[in-house]
PDB file of N, CA and C in Angstrom:
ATOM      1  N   UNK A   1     112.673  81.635 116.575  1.00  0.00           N
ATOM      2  CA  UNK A   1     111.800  80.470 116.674  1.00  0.00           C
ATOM      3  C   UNK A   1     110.423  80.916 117.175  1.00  0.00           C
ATOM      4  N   UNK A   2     109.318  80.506 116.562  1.00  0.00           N
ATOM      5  CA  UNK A   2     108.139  81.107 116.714  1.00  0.00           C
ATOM      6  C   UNK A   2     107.647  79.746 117.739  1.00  0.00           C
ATOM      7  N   UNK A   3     106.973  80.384 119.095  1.00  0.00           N
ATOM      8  CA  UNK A   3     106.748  79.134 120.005  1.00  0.00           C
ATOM      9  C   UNK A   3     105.684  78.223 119.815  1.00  0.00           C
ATOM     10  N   UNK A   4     105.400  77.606 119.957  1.00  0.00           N
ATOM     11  CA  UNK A   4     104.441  76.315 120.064  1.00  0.00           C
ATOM     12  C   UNK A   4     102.941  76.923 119.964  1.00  0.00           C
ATOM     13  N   UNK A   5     102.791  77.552 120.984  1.00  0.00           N
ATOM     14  CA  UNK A   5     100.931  77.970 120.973  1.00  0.00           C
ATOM     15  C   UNK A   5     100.723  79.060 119.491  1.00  0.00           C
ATOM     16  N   UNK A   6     101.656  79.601 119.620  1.00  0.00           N
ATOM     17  CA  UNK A   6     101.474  80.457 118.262  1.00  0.00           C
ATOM     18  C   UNK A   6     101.799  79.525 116.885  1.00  0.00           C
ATOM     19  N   UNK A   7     102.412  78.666 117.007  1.00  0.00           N
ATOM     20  CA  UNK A   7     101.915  77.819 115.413  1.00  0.00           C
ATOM     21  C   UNK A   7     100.872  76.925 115.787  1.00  0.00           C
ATOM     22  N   UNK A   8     100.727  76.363 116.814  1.00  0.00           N
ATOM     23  CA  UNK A   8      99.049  75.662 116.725  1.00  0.00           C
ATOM     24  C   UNK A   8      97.869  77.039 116.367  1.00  0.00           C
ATOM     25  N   UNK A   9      97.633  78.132 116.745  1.00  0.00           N
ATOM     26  CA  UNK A   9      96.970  79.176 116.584  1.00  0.00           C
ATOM     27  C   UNK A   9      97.186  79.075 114.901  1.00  0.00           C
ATOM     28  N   UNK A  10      97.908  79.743 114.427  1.00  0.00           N
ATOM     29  CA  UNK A  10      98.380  79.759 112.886  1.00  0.00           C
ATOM     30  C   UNK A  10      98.159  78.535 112.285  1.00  0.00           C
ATOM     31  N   UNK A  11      98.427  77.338 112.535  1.00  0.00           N
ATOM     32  CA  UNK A  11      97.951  76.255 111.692  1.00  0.00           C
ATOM     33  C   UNK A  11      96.471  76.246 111.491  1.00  0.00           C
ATOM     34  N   UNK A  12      95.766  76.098 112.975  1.00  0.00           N
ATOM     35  CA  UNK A  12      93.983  76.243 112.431  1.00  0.00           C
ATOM     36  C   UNK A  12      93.977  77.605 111.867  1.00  0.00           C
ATOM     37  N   UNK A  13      94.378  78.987 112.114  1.00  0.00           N
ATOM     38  CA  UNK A  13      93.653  79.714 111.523  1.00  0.00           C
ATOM     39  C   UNK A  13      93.830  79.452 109.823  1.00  0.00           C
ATOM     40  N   UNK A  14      95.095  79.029 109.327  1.00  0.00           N
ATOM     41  CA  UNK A  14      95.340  79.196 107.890  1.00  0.00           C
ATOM     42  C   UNK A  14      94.285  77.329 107.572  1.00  0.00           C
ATOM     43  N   UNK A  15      94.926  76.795 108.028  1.00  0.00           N
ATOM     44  CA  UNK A  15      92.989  75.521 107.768  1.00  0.00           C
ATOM     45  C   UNK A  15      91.732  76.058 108.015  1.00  0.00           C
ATOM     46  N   UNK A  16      91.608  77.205 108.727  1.00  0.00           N
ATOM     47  CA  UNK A  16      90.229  77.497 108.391  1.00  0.00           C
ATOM     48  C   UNK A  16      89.846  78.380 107.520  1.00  0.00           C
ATOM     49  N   UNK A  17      90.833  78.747 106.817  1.00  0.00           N
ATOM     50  CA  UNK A  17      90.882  79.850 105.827  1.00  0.00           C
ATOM     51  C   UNK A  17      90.894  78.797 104.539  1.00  0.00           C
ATOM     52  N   UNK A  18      91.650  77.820 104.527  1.00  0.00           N
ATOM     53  CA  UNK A  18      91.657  77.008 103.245  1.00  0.00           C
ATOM     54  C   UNK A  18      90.067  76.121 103.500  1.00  0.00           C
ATOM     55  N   UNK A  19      89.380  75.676 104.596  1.00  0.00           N
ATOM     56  CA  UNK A  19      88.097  75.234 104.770  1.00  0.00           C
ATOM     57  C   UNK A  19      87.316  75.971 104.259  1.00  0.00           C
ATOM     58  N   UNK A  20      86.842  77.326 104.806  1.00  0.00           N
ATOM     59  CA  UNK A  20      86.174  78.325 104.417  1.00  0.00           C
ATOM     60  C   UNK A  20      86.264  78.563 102.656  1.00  0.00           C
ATOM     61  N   UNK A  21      87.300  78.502 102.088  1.00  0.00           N
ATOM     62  CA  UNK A  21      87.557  79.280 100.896  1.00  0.00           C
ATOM     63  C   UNK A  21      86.761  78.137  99.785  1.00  0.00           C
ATOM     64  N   UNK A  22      86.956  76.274 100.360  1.00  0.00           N
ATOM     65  CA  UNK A  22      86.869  74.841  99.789  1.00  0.00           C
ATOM     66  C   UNK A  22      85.397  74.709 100.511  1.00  0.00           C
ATOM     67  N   UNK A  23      84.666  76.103 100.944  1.00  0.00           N
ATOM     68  CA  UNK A  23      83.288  75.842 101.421  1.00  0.00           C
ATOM     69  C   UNK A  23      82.890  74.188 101.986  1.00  0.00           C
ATOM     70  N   UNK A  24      83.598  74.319 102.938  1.00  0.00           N
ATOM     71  CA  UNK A  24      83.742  72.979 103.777  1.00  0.00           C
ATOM     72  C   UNK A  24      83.389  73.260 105.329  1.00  0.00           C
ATOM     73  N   UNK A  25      82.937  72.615 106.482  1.00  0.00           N
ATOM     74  CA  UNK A  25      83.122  72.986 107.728  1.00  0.00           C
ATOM     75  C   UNK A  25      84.446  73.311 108.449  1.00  0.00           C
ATOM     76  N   UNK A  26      84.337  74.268 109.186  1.00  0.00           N
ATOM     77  CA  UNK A  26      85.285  74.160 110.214  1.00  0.00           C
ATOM     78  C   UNK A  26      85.000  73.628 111.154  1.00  0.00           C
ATOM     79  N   UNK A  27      85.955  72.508 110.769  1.00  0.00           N
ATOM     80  CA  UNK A  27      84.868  71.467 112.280  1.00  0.00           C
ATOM     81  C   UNK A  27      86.571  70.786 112.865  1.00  0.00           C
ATOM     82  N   UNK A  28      86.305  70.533 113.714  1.00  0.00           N
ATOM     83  CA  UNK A  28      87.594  69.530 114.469  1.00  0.00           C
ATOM     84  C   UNK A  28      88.190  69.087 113.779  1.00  0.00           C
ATOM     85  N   UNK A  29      87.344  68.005 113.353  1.00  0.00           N
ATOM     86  CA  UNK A  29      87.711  66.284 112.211  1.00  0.00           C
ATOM     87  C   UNK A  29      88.660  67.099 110.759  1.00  0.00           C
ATOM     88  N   UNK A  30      87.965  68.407 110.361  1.00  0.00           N
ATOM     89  CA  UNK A  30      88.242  68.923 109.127  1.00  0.00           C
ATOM     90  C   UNK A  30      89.786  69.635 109.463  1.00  0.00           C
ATOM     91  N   UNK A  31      89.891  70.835 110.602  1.00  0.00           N
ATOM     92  CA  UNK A  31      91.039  70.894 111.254  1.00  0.00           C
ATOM     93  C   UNK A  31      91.617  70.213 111.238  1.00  0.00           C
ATOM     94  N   UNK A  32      92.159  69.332 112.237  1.00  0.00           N
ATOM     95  CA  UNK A  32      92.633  68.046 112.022  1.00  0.00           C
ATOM     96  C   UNK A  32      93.284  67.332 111.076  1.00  0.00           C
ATOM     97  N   UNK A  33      92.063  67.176 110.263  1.00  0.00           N
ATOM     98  CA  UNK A  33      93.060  66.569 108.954  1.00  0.00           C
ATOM     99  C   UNK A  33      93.833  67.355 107.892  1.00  0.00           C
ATOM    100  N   UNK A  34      93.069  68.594 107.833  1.00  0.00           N
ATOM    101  CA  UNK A  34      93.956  69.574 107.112  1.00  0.00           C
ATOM    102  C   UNK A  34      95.509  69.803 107.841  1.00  0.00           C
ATOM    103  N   UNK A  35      95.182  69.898 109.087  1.00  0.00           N
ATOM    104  CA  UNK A  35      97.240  70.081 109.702  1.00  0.00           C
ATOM    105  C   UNK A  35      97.851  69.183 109.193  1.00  0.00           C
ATOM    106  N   UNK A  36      97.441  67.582 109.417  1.00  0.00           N
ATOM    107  CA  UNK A  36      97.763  66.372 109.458  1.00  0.00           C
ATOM    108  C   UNK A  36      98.956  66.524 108.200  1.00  0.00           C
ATOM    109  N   UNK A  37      98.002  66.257 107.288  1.00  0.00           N
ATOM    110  CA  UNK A  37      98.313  66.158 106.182  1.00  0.00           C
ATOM    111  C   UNK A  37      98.961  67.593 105.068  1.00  0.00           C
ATOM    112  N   UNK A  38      99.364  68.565 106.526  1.00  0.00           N
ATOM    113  CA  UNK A  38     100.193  69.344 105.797  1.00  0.00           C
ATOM    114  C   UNK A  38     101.768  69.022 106.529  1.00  0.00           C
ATOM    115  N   UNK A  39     101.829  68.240 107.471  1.00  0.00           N
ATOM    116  CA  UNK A  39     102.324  67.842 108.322  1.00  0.00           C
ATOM    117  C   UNK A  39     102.646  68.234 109.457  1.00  0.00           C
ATOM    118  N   UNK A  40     101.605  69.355 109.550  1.00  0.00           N
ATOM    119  CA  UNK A  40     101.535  69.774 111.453  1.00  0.00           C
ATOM    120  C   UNK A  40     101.188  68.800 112.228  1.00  0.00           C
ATOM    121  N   UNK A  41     101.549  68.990 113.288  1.00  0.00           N
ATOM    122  CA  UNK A  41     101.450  68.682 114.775  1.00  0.00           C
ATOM    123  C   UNK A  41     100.680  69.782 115.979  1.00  0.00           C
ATOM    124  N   UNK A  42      99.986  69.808 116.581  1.00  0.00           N
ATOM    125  CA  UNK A  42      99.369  70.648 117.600  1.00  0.00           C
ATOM    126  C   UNK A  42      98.816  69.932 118.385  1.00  0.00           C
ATOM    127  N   UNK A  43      98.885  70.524 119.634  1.00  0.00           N
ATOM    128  CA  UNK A  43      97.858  70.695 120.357  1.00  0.00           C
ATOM    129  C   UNK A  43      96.460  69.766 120.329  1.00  0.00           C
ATOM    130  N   UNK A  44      96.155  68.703 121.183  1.00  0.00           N
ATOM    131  CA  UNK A  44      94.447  68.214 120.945  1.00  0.00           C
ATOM    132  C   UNK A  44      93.816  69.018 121.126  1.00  0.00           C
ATOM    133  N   UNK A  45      93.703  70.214 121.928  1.00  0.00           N
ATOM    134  CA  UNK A  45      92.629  71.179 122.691  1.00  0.00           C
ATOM    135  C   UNK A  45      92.262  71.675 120.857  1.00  0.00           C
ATOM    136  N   UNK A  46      93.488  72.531 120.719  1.00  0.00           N
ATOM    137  CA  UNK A  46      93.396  73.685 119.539  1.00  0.00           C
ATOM    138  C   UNK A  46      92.345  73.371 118.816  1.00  0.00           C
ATOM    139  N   UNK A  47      92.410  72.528 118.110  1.00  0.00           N
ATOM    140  CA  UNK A  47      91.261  72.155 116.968  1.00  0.00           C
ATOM    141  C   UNK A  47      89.792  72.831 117.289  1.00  0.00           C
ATOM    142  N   UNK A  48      89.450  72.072 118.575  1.00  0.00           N
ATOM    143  CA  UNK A  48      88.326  71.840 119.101  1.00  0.00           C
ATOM    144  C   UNK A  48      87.180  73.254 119.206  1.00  0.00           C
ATOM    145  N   UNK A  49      88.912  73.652 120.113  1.00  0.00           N
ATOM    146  CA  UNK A  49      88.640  74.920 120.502  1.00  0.00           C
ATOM    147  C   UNK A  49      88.292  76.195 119.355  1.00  0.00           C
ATOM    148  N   UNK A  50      89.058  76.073 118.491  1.00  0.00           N
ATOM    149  CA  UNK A  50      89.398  77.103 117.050  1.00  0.00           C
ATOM    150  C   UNK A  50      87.763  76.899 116.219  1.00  0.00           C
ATOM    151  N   UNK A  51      87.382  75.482 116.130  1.00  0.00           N
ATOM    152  CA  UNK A  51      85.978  74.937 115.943  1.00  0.00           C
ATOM    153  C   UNK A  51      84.736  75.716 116.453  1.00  0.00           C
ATOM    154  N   UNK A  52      84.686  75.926 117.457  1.00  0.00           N
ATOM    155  CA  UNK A  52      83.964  76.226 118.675  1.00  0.00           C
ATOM    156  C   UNK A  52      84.003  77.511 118.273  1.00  0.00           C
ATOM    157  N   UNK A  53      84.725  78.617 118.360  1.00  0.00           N
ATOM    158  CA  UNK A  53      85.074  79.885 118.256  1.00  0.00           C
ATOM    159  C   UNK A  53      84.683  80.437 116.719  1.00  0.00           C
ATOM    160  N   UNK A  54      84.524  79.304 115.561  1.00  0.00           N
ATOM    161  CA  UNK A  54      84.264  79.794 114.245  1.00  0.00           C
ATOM    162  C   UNK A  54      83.132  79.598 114.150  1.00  0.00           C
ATOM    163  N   UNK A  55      81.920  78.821 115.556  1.00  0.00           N
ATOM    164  CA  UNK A  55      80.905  78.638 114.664  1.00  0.00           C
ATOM    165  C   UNK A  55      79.979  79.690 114.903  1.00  0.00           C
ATOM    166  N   UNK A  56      79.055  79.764 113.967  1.00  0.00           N
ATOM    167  CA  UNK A  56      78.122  80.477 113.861  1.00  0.00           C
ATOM    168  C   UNK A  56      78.553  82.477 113.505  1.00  0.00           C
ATOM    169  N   UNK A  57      79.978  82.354 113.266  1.00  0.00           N
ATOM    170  CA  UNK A  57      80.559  83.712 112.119  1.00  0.00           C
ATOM    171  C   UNK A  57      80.561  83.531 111.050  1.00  0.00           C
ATOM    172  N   UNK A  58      80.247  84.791 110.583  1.00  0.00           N
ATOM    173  CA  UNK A  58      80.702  85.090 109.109  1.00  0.00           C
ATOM    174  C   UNK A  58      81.655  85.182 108.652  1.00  0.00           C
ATOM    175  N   UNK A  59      82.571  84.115 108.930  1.00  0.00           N
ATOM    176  CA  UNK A  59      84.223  83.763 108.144  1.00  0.00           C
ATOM    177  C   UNK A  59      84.357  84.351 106.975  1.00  0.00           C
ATOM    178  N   UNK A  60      83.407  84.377 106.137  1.00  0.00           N
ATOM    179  CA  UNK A  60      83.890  85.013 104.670  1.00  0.00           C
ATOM    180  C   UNK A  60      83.872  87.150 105.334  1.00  0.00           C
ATOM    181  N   UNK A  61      82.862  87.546 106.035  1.00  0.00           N
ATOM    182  CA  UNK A  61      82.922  88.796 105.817  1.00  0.00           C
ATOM    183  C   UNK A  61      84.260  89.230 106.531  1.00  0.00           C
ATOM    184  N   UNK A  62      84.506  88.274 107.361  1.00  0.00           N
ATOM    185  CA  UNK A  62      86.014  88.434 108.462  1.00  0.00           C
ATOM    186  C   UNK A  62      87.072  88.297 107.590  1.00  0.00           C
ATOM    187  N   UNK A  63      86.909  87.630 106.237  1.00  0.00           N
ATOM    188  CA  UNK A  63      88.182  87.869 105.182  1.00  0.00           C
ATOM    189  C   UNK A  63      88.217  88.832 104.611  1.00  0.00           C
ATOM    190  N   UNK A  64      86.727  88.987 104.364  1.00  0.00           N
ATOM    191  CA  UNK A  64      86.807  90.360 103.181  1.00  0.00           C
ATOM    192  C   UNK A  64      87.171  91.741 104.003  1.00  0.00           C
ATOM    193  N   UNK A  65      87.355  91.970 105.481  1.00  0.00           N
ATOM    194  CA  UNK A  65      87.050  93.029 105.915  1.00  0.00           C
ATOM    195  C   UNK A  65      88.399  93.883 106.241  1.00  0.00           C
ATOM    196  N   UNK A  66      89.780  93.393 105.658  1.00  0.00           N
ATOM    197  CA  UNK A  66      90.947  93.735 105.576  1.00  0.00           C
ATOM    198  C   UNK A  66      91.387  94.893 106.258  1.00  0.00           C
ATOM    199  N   UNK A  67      92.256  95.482 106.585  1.00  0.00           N
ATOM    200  CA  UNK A  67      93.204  95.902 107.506  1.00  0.00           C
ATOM    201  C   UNK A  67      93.056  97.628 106.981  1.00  0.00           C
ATOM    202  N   UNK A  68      93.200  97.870 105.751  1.00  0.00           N
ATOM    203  CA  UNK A  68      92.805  99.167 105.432  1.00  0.00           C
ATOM    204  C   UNK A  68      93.853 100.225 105.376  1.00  0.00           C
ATOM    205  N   UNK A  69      95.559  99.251 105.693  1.00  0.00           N
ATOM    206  CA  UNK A  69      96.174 100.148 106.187  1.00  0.00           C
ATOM    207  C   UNK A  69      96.592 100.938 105.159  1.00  0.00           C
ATOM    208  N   UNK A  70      97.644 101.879 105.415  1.00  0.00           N
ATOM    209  CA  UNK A  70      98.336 102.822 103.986  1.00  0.00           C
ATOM    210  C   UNK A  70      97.647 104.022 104.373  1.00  0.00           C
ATOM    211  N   UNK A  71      98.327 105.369 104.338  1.00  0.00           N
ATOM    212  CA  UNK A  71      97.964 106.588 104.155  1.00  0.00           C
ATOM    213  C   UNK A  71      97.287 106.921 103.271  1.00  0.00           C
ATOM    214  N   UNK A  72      96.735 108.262 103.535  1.00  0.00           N
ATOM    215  CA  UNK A  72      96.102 109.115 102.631  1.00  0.00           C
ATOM    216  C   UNK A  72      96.835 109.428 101.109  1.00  0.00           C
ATOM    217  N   UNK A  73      96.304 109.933 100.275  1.00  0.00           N
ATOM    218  CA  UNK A  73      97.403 110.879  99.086  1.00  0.00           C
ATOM    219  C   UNK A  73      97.907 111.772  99.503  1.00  0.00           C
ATOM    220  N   UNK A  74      99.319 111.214  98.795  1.00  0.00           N
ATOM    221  CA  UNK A  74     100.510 112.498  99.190  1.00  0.00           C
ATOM    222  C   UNK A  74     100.188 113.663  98.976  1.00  0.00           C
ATOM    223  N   UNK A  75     100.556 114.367  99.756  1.00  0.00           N
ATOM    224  CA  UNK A  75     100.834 115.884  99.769  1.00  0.00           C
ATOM    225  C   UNK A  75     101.612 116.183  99.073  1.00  0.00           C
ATOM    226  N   UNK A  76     101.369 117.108  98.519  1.00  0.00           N
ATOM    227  CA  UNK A  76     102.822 118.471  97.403  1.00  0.00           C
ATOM    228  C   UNK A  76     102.866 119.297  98.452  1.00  0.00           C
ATOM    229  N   UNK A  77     104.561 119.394  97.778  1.00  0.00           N
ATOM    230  CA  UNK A  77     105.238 120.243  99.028  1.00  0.00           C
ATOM    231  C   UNK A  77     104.443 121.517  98.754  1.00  0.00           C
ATOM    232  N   UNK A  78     104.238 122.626  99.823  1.00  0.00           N
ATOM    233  CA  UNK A  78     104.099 123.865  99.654  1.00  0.00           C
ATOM    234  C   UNK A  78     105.092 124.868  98.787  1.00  0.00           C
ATOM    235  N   UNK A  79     104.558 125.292  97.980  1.00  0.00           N
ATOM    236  CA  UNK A  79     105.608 126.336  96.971  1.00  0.00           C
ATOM    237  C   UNK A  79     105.054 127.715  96.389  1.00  0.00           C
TER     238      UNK A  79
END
């Protein structure tokens, strides 16, 4: 069971990812209704707060800027 603060966290971040993508604000009201009507429940603070914390970033370069993980090219064995 994944606890409470970590799906309010995960609900705004994936609404602000569907905001961002529907070039819309991340704003409270927009939060908000995006959980709503996916049928989350959270937290009053979260929204506000998640709001607050997105403004004035570059949400799109924070998508594009991916994780990078995976090794190098394989090695051949020595022979």
């Amino acid at each position: 069971e994944i606890p409470q603060a970590e799906k309010d966290e995960l609900f705004c971040a994936y609404a602000a990812m569907i905001l961002q993508d529907s070039s819309l604000d991340i704003s409270e009201v927009n939060l908000n209704t995006l959980i709503k009507a996916a049928g989350g429940s959270i937290e009053a603070f979260f929204p506000a707060l998640f709001a607050k914390m997105c403004q004035g970033k570059d949400i799109d370069a924070m998508l594009k800027f991916g994780g990078g993980g995976g090794g190098g090219p394989a090695v051949g064995a020595g022979g």
